[in-house]
C-alpha atoms as a PDB file:
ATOM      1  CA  UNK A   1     131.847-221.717 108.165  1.00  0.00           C
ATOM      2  CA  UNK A   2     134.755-222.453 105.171  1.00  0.00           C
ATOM      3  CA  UNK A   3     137.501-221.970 107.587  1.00  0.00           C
ATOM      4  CA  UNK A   4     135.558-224.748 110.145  1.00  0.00           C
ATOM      5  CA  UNK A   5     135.462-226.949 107.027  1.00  0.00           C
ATOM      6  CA  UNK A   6     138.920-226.150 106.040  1.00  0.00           C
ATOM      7  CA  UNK A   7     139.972-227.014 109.504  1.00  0.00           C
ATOM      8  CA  UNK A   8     138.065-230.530 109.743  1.00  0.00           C
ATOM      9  CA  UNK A   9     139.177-231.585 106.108  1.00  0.00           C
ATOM     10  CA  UNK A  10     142.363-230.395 107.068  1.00  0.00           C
ATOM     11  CA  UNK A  11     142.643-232.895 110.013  1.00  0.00           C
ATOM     12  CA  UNK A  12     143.097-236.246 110.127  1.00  0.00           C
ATOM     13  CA  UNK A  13     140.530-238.437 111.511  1.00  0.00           C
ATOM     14  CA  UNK A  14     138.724-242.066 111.223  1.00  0.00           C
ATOM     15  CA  UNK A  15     136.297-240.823 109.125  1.00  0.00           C
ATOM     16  CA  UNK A  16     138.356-239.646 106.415  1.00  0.00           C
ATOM     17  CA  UNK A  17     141.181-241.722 107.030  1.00  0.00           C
ATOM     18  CA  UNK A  18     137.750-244.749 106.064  1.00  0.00           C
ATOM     19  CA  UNK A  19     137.225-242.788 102.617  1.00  0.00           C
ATOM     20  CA  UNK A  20     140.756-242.789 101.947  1.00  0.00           C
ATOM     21  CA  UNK A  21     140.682-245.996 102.123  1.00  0.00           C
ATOM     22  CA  UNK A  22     137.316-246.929  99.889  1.00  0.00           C
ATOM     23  CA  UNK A  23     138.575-245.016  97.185  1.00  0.00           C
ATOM     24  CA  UNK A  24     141.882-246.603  97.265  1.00  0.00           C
ATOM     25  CA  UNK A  25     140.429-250.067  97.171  1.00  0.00           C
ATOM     26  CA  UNK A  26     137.735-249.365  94.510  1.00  0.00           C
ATOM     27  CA  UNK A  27     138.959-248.288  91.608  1.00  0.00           C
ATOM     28  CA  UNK A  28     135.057-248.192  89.993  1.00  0.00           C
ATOM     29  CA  UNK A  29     133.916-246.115  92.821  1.00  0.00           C
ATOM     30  CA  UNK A  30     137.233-243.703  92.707  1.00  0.00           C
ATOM     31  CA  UNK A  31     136.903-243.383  89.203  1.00  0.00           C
ATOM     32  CA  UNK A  32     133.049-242.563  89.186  1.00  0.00           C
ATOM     33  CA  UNK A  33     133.143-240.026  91.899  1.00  0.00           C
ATOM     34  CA  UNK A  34     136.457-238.269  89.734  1.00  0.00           C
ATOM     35  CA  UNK A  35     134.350-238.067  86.432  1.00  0.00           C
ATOM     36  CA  UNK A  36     131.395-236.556  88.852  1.00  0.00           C
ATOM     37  CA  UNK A  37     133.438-233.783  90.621  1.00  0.00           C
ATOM     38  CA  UNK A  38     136.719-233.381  88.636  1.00  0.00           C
ATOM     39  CA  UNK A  39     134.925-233.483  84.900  1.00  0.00           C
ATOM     40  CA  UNK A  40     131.006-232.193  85.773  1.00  0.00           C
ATOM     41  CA  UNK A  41     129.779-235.555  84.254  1.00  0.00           C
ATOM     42  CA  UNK A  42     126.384-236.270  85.504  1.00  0.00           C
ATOM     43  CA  UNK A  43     125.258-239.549  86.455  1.00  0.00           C
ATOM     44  CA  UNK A  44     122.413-241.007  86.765  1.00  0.00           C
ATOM     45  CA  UNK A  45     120.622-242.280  90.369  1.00  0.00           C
ATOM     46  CA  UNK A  46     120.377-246.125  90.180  1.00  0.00           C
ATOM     47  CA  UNK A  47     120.501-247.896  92.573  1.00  0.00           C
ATOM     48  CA  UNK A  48     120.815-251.343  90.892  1.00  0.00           C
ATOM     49  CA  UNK A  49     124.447-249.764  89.352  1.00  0.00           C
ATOM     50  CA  UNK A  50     126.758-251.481  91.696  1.00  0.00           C
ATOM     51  CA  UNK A  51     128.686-248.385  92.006  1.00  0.00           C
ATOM     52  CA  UNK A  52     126.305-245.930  93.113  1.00  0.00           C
ATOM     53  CA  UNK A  53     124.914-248.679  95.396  1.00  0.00           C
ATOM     54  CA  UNK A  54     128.574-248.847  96.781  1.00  0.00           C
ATOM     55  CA  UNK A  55     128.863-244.756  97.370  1.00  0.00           C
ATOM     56  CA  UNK A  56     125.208-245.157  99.161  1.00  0.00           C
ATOM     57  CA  UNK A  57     126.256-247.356 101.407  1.00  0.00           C
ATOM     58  CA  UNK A  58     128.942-245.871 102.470  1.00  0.00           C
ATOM     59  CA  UNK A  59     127.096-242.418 102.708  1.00  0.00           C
ATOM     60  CA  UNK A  60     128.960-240.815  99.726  1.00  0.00           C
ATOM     61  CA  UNK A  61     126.102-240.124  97.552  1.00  0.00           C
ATOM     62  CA  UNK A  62     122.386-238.839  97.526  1.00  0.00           C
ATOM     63  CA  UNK A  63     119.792-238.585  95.109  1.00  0.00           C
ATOM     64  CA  UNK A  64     119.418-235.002  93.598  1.00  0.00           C
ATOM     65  CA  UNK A  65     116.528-233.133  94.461  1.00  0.00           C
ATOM     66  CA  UNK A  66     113.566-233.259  91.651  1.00  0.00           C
ATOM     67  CA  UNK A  67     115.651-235.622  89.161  1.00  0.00           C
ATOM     68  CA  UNK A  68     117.762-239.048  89.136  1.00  0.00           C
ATOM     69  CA  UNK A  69     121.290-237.409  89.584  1.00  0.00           C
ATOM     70  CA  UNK A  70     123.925-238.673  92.047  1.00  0.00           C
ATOM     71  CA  UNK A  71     125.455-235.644  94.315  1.00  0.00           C
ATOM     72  CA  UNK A  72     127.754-235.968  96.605  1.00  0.00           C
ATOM     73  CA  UNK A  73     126.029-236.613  99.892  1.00  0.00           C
ATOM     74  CA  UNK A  74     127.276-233.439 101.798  1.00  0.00           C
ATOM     75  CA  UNK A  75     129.680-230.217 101.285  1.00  0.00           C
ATOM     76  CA  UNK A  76     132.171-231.642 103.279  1.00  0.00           C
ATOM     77  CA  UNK A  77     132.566-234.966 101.629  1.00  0.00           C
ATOM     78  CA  UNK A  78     132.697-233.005  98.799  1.00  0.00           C
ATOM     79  CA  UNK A  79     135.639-230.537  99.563  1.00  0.00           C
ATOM     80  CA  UNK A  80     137.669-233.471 101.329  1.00  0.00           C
ATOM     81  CA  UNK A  81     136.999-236.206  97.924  1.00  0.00           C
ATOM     82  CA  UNK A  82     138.101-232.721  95.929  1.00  0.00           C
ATOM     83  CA  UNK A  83     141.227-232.085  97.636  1.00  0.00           C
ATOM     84  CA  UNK A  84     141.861-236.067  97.536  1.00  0.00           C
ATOM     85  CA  UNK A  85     141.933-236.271  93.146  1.00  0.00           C
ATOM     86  CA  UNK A  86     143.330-232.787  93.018  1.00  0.00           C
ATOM     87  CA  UNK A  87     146.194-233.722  95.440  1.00  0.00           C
ATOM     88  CA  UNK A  88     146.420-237.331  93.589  1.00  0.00           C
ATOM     89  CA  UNK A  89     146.362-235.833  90.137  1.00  0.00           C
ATOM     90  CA  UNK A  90     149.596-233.458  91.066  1.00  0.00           C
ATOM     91  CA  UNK A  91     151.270-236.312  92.075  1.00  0.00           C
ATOM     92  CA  UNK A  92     150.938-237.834  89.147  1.00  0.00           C
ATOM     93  CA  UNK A  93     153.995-237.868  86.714  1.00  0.00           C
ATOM     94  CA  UNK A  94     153.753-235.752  83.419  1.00  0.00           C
ATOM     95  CA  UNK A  95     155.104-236.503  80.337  1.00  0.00           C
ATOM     96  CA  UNK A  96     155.716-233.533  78.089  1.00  0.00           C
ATOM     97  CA  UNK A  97     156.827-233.458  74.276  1.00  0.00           C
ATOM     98  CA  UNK A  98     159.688-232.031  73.363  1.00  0.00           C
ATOM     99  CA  UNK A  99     159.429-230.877  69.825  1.00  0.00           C
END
């Protein structure tokens, strides 16, 4: 089953090539879904936040099961928006102090 996700994350497709896309034009939504899988924040379900109304609509999130958490909607979202910020944040430039 990984290696079948592997494969389809791997690939590139409409689907993906669509949430490459949302998160590049909504900063709000690309940040929130970063603080939720990259730092373990937990957020709360509400659906009158614009942003979690946003990731609903476009089938990113779900309501946890027996509290008002946002999760990622399925596992393979979820590996393909975690290879997205960890590929983003090595291409970031560092800055290191010399002392």
């Amino acid at each position: 089953m990984r290696n079948a996700v592997q494969i389809l994350i791997g690939e590139k497709n409409m689907l993906f090539d669509d949430m490459f896309k949302n998160l590049g034009n909504n900063k709000e939504l690309s940040d929130f879904i970063y603080e939720l899988l990259m730092l373990g924040e937990l957020k709360p379900f509400d659906l009158y936040d614009s942003v979690v109304f946003i990731g609903i609509q476009y089938g990113f999130f779900k309501r946890a099961e027996g509290n008002d958490k946002v999760l990622v909607s399925n596992r393979i979202f979820e590996s393909w928006m975690l290879d997205y910020f960890v590929s983003k944040d090595m291409a970031r430039p560092r800055f290191y102090v010399c002392k």
